[in-house]
Protein backbone atom coordinates (compact mmCIF):
# COMPACT_ATOMS: atom_id res chain seq x y z
CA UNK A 1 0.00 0.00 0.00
CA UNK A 2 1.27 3.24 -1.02
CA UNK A 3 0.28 6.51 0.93
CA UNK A 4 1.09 9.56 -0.23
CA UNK A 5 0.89 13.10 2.14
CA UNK A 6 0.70 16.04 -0.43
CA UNK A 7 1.96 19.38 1.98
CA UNK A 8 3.13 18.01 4.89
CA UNK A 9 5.57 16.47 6.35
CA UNK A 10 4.97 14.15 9.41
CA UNK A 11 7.31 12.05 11.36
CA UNK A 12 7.90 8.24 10.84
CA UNK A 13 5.46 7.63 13.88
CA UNK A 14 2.65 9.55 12.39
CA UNK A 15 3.06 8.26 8.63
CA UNK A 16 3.76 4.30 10.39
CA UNK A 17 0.27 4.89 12.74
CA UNK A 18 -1.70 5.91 9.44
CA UNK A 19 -0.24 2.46 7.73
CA UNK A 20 -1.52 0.54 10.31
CA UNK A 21 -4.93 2.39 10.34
CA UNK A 22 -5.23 1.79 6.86
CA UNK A 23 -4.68 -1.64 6.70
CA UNK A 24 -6.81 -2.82 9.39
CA UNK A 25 -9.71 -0.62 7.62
CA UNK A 26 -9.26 -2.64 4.42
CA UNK A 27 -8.71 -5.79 6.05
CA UNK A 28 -12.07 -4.81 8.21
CA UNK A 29 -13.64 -4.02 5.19
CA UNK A 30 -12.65 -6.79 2.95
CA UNK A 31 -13.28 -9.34 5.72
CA UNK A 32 -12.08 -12.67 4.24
CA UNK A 33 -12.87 -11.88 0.91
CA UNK A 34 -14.90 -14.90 0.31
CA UNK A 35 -18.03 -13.14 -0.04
CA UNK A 36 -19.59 -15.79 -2.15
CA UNK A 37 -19.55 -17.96 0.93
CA UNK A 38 -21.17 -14.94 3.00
CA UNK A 39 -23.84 -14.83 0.29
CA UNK A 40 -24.66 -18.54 0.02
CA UNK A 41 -25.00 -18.88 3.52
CA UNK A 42 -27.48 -16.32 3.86
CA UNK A 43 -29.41 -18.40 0.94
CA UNK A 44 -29.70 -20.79 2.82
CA UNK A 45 -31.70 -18.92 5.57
CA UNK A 46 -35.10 -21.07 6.09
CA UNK A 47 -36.68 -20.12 8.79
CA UNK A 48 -37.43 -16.09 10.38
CA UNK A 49 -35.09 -13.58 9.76
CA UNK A 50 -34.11 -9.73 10.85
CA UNK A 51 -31.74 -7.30 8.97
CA UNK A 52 -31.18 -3.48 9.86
CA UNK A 53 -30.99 -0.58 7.74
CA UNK A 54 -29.26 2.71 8.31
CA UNK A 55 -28.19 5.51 6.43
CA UNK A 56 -26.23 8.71 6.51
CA UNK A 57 -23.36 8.16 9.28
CA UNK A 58 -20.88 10.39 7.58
CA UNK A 59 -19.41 12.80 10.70
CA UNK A 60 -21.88 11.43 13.69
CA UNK A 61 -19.28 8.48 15.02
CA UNK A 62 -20.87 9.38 18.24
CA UNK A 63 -24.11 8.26 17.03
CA UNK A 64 -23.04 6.05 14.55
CA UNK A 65 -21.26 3.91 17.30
CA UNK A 66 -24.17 4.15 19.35
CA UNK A 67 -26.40 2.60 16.33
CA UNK A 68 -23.98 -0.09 14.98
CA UNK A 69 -24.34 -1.09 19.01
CA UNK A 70 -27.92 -1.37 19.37
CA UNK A 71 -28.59 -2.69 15.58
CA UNK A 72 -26.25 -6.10 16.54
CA UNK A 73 -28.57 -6.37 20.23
CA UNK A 74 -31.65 -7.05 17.36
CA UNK A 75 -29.48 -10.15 16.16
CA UNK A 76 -30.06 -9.16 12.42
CA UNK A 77 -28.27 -11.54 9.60
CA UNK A 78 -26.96 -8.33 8.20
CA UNK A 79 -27.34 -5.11 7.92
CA UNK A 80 -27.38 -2.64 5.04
CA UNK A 81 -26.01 1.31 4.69
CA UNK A 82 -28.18 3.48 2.43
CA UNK A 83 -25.53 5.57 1.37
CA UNK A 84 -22.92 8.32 2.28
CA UNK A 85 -21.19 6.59 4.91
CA UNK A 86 -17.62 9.34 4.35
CA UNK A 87 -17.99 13.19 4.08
CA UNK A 88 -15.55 13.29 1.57
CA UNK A 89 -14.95 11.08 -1.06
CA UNK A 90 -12.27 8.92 -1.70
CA UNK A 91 -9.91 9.41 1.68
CA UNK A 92 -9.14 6.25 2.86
CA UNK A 93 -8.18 7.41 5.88
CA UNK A 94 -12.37 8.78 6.78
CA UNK A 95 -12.62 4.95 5.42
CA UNK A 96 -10.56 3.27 8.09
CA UNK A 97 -12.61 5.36 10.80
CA UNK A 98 -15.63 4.22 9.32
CA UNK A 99 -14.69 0.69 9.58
CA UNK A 100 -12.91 0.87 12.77
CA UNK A 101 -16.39 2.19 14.09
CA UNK A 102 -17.83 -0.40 12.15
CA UNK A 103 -16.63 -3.48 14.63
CA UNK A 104 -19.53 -4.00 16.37
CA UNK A 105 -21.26 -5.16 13.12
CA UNK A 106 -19.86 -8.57 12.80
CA UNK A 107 -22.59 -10.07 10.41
CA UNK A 108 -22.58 -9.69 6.33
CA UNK A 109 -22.54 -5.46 6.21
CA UNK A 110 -23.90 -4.23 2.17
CA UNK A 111 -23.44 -0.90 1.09
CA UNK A 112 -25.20 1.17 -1.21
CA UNK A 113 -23.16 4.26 -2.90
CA UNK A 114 -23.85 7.63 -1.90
CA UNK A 115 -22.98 11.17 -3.30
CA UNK A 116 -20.53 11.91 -0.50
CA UNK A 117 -18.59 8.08 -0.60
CA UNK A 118 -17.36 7.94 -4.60
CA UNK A 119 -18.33 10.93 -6.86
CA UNK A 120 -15.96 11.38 -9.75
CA UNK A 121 -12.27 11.21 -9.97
CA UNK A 122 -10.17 13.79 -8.26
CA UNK A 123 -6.85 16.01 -8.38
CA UNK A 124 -5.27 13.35 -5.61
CA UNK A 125 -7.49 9.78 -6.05
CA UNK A 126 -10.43 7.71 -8.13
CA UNK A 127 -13.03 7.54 -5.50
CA UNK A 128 -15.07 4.79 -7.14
CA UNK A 129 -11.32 2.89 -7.37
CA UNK A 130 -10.82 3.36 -3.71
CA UNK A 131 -14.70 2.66 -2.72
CA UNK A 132 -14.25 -1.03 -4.53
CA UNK A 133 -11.40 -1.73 -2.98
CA UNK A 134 -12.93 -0.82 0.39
CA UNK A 135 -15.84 -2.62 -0.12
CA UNK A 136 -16.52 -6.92 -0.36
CA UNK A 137 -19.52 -7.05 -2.50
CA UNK A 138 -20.76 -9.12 -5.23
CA UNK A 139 -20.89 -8.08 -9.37
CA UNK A 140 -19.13 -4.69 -9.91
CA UNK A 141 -19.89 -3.81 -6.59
CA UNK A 142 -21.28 -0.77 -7.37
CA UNK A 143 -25.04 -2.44 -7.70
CA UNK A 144 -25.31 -5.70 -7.15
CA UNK A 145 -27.98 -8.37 -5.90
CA UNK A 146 -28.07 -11.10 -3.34
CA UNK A 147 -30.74 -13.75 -1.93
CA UNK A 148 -31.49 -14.47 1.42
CA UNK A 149 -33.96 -17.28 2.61
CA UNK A 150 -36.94 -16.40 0.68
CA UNK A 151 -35.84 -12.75 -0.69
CA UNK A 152 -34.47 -10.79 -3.42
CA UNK A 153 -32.17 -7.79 -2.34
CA UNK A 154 -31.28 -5.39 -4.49
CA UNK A 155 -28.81 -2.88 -4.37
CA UNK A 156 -28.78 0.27 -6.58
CA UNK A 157 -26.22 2.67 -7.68
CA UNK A 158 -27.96 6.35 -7.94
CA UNK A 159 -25.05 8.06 -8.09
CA UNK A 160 -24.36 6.26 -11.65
CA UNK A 161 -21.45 8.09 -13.74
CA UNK A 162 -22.57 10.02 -16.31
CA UNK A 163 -26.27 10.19 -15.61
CA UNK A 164 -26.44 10.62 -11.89
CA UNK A 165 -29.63 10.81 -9.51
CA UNK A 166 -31.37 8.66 -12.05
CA UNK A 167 -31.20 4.79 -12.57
CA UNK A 168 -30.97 3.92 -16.31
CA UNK A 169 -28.85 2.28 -19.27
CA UNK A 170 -26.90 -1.02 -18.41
CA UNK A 171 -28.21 -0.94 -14.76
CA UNK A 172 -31.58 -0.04 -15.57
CA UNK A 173 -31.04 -3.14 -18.09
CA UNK A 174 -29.76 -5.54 -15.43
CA UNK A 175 -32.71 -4.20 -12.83
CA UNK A 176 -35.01 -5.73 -15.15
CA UNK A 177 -33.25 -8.65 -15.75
CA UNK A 178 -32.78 -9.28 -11.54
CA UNK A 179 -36.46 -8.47 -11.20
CA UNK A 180 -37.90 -10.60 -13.70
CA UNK A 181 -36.00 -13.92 -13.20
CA UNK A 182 -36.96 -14.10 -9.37
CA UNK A 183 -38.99 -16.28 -7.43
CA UNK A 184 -38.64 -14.90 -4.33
CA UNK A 185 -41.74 -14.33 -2.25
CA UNK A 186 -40.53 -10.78 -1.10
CA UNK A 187 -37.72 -8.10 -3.11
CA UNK A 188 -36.39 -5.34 -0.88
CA UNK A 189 -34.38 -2.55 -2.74
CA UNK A 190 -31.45 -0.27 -1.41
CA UNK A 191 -30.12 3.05 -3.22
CA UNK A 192 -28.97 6.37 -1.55
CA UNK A 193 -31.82 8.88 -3.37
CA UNK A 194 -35.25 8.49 -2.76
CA UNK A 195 -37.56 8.85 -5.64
CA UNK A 196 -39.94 10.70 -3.55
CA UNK A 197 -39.32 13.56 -1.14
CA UNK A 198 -41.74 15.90 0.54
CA UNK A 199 -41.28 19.44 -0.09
CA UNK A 200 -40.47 21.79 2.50
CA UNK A 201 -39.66 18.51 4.57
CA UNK A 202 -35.86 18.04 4.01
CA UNK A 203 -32.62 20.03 2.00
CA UNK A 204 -33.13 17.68 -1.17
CA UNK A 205 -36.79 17.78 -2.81
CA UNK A 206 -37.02 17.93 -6.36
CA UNK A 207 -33.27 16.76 -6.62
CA UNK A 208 -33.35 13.30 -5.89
CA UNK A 209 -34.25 10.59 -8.24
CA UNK A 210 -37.68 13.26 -8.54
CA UNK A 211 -35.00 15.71 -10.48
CA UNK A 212 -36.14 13.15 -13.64
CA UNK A 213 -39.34 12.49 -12.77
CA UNK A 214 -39.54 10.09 -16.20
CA UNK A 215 -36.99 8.24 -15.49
CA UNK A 216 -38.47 7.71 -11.86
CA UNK A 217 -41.10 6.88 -13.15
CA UNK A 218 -40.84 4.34 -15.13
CA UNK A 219 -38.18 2.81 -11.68
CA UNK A 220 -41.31 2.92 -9.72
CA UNK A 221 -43.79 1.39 -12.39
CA UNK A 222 -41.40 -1.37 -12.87
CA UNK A 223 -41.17 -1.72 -8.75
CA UNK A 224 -45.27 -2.16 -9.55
CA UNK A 225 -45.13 -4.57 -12.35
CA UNK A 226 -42.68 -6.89 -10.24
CA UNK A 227 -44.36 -6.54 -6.72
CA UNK A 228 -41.63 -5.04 -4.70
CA UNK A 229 -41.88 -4.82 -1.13
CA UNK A 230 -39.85 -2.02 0.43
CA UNK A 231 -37.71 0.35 -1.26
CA UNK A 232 -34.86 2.17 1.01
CA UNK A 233 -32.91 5.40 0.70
CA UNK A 234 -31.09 7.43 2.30
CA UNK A 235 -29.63 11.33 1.29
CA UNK A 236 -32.41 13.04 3.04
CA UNK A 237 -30.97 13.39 6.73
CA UNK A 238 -34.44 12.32 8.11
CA UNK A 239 -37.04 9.31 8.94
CA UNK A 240 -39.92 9.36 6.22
CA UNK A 241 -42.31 6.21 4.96
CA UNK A 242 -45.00 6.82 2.10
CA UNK A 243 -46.28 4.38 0.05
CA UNK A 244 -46.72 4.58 -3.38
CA UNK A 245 -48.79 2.53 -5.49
CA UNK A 246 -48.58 -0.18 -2.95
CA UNK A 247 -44.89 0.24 -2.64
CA UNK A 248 -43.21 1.37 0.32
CA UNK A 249 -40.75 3.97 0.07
CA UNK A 250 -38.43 4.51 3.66
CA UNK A 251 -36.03 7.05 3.93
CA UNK A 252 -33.60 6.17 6.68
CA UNK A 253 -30.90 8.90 6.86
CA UNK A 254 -30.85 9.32 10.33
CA UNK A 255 -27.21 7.16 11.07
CA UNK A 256 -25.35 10.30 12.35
CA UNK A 257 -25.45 13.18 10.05
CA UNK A 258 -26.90 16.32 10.96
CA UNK A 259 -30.51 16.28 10.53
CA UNK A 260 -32.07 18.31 8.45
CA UNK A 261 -35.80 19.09 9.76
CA UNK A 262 -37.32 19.18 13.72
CA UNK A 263 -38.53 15.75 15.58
CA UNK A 264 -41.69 15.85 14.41
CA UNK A 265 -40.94 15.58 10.73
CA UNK A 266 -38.89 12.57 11.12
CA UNK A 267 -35.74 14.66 12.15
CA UNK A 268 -34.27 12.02 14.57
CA UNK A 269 -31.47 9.53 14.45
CA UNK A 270 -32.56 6.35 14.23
CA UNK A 271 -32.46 2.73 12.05
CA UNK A 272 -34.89 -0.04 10.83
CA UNK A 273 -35.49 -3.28 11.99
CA UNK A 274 -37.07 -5.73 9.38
CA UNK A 275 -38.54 -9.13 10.07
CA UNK A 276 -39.22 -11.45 7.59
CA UNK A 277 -40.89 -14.50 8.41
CA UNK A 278 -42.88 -16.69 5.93
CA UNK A 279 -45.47 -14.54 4.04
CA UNK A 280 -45.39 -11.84 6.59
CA UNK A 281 -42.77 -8.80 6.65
CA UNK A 282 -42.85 -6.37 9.61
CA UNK A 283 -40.43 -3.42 10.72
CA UNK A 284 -39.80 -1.05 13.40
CA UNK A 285 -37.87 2.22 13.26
CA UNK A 286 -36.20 2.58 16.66
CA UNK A 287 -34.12 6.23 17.64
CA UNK A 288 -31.31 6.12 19.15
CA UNK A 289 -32.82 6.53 23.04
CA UNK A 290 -34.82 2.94 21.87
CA UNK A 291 -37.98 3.73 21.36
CA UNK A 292 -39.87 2.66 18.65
CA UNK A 293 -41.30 5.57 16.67
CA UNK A 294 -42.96 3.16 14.05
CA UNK A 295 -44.35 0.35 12.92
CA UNK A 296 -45.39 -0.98 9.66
């Protein structure tokens, strides 16, 4: 691993302390790197199951900590991250503090790509480069799918180069393809923008996936046509359920980032808790104190 300091000069302590931050973060982060054997064992999942979703850690480690902490007391099978889990892109060194935080969370951990984890290249570093190599998922790791027990997940890439805030070309392609070839009694998706945000309620209405309302569109009618469950997002630094044409939309971006609106429009930290079991899914959103400020 190379590390280059642009500016500054440190002392061998410093520069030997940042190594050895760095490579526990990717080692963290990479786990074994058999993630085809974490994936197969969830498939094989029979029985009741729980997994957590957060969003939106970026600077709150207090919080964040606190979360990771109480998400692992639910027992989940894994947990997923809607999105912008860095403040800035590409430094792996806000990636080894997000992983070193990240310890409590010893089960299967997916991430979805947010605006503030891998925009574009920059002067110093290729943030989708480093965000791959940070990450153990399946596919190209930028959107992906796995199964587990009797469920579809699907992971989506809103931030997609070139387009952005808008899911479409090869991805939109392989959505389909995922979508139509399952079985699977329930199909939860993941992606960092929701495709529906309530003005006024919020820093990001009109430019999320609704910036191309079209295009979200014809993401949501295709949700419709292929029964999903539960869509979840992130971005908007809040708690938020609507449904939609007998799809639930959640936004969960209340991991640790500043939030955006007062308590009573969904401005608290908290994650979900999902239970699948049989025909039957059931959630809670619990804040960070523990109580349970929904059910659905």
């Amino acid at each position: 691993m190379l590390i280059l300091v642009f500016g500054f000069r440190y002392k061998r302590p410093a520069v030997t302390l940042l190594l050895l931050l760095s490579l526990a973060a990717s080692a963290f982060a990479a786990g074994d790197g058999q993630i085809a054997r974490k994936l197969a064992a969830l498939e094989k999942i029979e029985d009741k199951f729980v997994f957590v979703v957060l969003g939106d850690s970026r600077t709150g480690d207090d919080v964040y900590r606190r979360i990771a902490a109480m998400a692992m007391e639910r027992k989940p099978r894994f947990v997923v991250h809607t999105g912008d889990m860095l403040e800035k892109p590409g430094r792996t060194k806000m990636w080894a503090n997000f992983w070193r935080m990240s310890r409590r969370i010893t089960v299967p951990y997916f991430l979805a790509r947010g605006n503030h984890d891998a925009k574009t290249k920059t002067l110093f570093s290729d943030t989708e480069k480093t965000y791959k190599e940070q990450v153990d998922h399946p596919g190209n790791e930028l959107y992906y799918s796995f199964i587990a027990g009797n469920s579809l997940f699907v992971v989506l890439d809103s931030f997609e180069e070139g387009s952005g805030k808008r899911i479409s070309g090869e991805q939109y392609a392989w959505l389909e393809k995922v979508l139509a070839d399952s079985e699977k009694r329930h199909t939860f998706v993941f992606l960092h923008h929701p495709l529906y945000t309530e003005p006024g309620k919020g820093g990001h209405a009109g430019d999320c996936l609704d910036k191309y309302p079209e295009d979200r569109d014809r993401l949501q009618a295709l949700f419709v046509k292929h029964r999903v469950t539960a869509v979840f997002s992130g971005h908007e630094h809040l708690y938020q359920r609507m449904t939609v044409d007998d799809v639930t939309h959640i936004i969960t971006g209340g991991g640790g980032a500043p939030l955006y609106v007062g308590e009573k429009d969904g401005g608290f930290h908290h994650f979900v808790v999902v239970t699948v079991e049989g025909d039957t899914v059931s959630a809670e959103v619990v804040d960070i104190g523990g109580r349970v400020r929904d059910r659905f």
